[in-house]
Protein backbone atom coordinates (compact mmCIF):
# COMPACT_ATOMS: atom_id res chain seq x y z
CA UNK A 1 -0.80 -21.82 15.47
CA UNK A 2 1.51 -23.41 13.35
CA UNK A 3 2.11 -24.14 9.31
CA UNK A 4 -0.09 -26.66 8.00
CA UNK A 5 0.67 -26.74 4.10
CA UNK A 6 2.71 -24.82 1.85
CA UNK A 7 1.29 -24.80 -1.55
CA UNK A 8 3.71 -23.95 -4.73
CA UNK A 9 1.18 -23.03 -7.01
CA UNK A 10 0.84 -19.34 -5.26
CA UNK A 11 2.86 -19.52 -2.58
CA UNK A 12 0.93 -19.68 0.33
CA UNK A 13 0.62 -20.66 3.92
CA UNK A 14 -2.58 -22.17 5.26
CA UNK A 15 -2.92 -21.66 9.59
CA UNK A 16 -3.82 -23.85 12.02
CA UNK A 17 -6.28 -22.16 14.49
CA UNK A 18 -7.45 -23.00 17.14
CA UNK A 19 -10.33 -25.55 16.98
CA UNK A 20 -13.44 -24.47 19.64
CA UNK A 21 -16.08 -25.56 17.53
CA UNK A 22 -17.81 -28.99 19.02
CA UNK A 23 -19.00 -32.28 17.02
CA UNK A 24 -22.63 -31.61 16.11
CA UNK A 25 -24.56 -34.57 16.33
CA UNK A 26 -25.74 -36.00 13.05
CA UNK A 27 -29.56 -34.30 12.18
CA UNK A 28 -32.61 -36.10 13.81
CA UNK A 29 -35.15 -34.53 11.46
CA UNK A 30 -34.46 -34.70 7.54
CA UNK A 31 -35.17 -31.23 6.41
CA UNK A 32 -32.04 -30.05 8.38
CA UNK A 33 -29.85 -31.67 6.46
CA UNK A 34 -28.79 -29.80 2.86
CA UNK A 35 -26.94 -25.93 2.65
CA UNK A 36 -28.89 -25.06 6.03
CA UNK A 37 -26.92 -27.89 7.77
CA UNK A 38 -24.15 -27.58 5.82
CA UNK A 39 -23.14 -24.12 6.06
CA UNK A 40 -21.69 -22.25 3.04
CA UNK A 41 -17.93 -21.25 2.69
CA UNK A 42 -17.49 -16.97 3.10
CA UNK A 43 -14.19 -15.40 2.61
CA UNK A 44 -13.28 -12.14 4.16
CA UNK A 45 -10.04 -10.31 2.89
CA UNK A 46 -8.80 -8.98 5.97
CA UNK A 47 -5.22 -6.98 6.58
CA UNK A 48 -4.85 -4.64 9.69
CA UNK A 49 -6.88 -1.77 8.90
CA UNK A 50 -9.69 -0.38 10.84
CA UNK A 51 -11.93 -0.76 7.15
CA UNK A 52 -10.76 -4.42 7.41
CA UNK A 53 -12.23 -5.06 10.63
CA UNK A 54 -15.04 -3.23 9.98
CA UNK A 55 -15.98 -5.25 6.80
CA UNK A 56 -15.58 -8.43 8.87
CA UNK A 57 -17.62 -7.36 11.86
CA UNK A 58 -20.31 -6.56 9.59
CA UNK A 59 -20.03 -10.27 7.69
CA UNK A 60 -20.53 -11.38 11.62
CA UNK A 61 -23.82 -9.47 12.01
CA UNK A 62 -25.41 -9.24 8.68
CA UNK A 63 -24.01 -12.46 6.61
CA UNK A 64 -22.96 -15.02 8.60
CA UNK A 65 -25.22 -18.11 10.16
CA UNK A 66 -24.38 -21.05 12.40
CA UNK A 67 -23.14 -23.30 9.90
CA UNK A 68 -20.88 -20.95 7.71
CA UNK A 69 -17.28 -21.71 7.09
CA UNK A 70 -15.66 -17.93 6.97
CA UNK A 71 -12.26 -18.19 5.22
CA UNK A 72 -9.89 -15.38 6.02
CA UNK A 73 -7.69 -14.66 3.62
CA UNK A 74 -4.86 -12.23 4.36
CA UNK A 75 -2.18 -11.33 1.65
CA UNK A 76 1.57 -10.26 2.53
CA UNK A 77 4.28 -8.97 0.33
CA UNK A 78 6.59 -12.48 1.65
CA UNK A 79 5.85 -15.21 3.77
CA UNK A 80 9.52 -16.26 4.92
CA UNK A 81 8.93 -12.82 6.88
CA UNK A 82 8.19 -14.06 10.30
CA UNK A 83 7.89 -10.61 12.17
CA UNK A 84 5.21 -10.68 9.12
CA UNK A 85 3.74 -14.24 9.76
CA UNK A 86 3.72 -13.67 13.85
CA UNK A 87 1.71 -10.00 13.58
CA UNK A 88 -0.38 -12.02 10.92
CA UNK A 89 -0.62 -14.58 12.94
CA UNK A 90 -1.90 -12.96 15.93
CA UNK A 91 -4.59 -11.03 14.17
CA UNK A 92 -6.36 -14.28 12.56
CA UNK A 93 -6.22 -15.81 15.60
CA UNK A 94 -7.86 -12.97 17.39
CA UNK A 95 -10.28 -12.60 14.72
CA UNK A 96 -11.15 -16.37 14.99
CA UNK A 97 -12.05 -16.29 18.79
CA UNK A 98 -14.87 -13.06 17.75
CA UNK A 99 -16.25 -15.08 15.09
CA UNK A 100 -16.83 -18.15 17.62
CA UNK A 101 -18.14 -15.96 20.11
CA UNK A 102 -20.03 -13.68 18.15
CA UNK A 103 -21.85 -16.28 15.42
CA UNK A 104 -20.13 -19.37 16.66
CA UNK A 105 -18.78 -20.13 13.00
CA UNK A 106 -15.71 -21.95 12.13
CA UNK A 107 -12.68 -19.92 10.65
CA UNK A 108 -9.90 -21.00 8.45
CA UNK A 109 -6.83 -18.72 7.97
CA UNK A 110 -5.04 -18.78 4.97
CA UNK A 111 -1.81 -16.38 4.54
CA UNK A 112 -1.05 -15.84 0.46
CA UNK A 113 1.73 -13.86 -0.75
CA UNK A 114 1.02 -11.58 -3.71
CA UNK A 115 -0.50 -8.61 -5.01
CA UNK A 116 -4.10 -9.06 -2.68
CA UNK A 117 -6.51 -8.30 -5.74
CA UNK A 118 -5.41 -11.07 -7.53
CA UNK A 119 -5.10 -13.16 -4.31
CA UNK A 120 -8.87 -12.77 -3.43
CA UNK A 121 -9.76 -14.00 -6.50
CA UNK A 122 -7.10 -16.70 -6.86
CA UNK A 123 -8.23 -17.87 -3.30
CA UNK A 124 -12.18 -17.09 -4.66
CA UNK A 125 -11.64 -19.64 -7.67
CA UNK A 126 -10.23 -22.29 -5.38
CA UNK A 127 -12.89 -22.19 -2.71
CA UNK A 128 -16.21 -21.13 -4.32
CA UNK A 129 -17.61 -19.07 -1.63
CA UNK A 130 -21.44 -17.92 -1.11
CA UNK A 131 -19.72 -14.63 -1.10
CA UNK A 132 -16.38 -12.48 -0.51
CA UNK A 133 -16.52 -9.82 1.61
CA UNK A 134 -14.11 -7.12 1.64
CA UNK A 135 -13.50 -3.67 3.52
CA UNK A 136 -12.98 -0.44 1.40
CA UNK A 137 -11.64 3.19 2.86
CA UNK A 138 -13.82 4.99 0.80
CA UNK A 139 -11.71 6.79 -1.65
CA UNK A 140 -13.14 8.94 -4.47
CA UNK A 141 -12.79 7.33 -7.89
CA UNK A 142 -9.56 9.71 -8.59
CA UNK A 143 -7.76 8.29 -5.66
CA UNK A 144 -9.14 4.94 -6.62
CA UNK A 145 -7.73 4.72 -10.18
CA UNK A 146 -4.37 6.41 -9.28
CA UNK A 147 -3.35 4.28 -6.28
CA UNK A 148 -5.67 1.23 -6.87
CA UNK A 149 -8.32 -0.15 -5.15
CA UNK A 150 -8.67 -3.80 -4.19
CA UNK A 151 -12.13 -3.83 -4.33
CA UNK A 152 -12.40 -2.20 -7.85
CA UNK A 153 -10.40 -5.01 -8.92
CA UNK A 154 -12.13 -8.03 -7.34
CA UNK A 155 -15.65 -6.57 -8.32
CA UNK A 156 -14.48 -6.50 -12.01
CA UNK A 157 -12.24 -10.15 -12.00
CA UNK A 158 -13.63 -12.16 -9.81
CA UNK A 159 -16.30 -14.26 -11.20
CA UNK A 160 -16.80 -17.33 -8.68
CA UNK A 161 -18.37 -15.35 -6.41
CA UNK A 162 -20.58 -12.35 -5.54
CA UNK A 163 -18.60 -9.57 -4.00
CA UNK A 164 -19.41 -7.48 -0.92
CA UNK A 165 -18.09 -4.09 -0.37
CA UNK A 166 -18.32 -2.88 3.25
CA UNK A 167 -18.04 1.04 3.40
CA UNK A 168 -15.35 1.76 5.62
CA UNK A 169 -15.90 3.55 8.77
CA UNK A 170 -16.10 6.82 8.05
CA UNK A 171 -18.58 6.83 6.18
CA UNK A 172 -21.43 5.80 8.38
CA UNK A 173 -21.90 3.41 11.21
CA UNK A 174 -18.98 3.69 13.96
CA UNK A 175 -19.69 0.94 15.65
CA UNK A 176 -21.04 -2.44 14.31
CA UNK A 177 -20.11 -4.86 17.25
C-alpha cells in the first residue's frame, strides 16, 4: 500500500489497496444499468476498536450490495506518524480483503488527521454517501456528554448523509460474521 495523494485542505492521506475486484463487462440488458449497476458510495468510520469492527461487519451483512463503493475513513491525531500510518495501514488493508470476500465490494481507504467527528463529516460532504456507518460503545448519555461521543456529533452535523449507529458489542449480538 503506498501514498496516493496528499490533500492540503485537511490534511489527509488517501491508500492504495489492493485492487481484487475484476472488470465487469458492460450490461447486456438495459434495466441493469442506473444506481443498481452503479453501486452507491458507503463510508464506515473505522479505528481499532472491537465497536469499530463490529459496526463494519454489520454494514457487510445488512447494508452493503455488489456494486457498493465502501469508503473507510480512519482519523489519526498525525499522519507523519508512521508507526501510526503502518498499524493503520495494516488494518484497512485487512479490512479490505473481508469486504471482497464477504460482499465482494470495492474499498477505498482514506487516512485524515483531525478530531474524527468533524472528519466523518468533512469526508461525508466530499463524498456524498448513501449512508455513514459508524460503531458506538454504548455509553450512557452522562459519559457521552462528558467525554464526547463521535456519533452524537455526526448524527447532529452531518447533513450529506443519513447516519447509522451500530450498537457496540455488548449490547447484543456477539457475533455478526
Amino acid at each position: 500500500m503506498e501514498t496516493v495523494m496528499e490533500d492540503e485542505e485537511f490534511n489527509c492521506r488517501e491508500v492504495k489497496l489492493p485492487s481484487m475486484i475484476p472488470v465487469a463487462a458492460e450490461p447486456e440488458l438495459q434495466r441493469e444499468t442506473g444506481e443498481r449497476r452503479r453501486g452507491r458510495d458507503i463510508i464506515i468510520a473505522i479505528d481499532h476498536g472491537p465497536d469499530s469492527k463490529h459496526a463494519f461487519d454489520w454494514a457487510l451483512i445488512h447494508f452493503c450490495r455488489l456494486a457498493d463503493t465502501i469508503h473507510l475513513v480512519h482519523a489519526v491525531s498525525d499522519l507523519k506518524n508512521q508507526i501510526v500510518y503502518d498499524t493503520s495501514q495494516e488494518l484497512m488493508e485487512k479490512l479490505a480483503v473481508e469486504a471482497f470476500q464477504v460482499t465482494m465490494v470495492k474499498t477505498v481507504a482514506r487516512l485524515v488527521e483531525g478530531d474524527p467527528g468533524k472528519v466523518v463529516c468533512q469526508e461525508a460532504e466530499r463524498i456524498k454517501p448513501a449512508a455513514v456507518i459508524l460503531g458506538t460503545r454504548g455509553r450512557g448519555l452522562i459519559q457521552s456528554v462528558l467525554q464526547g461521543s463521535v456519533g452524537a456529533y455526526c448524527l447532529h452535523h452531518c447533513k450529506a448523509a443519513p447516519i447509522v449507529i451500530v450498537p457496540g458489542k455488548d449490547v447484543g449480538d456477539e457475533s455478526v460474521i
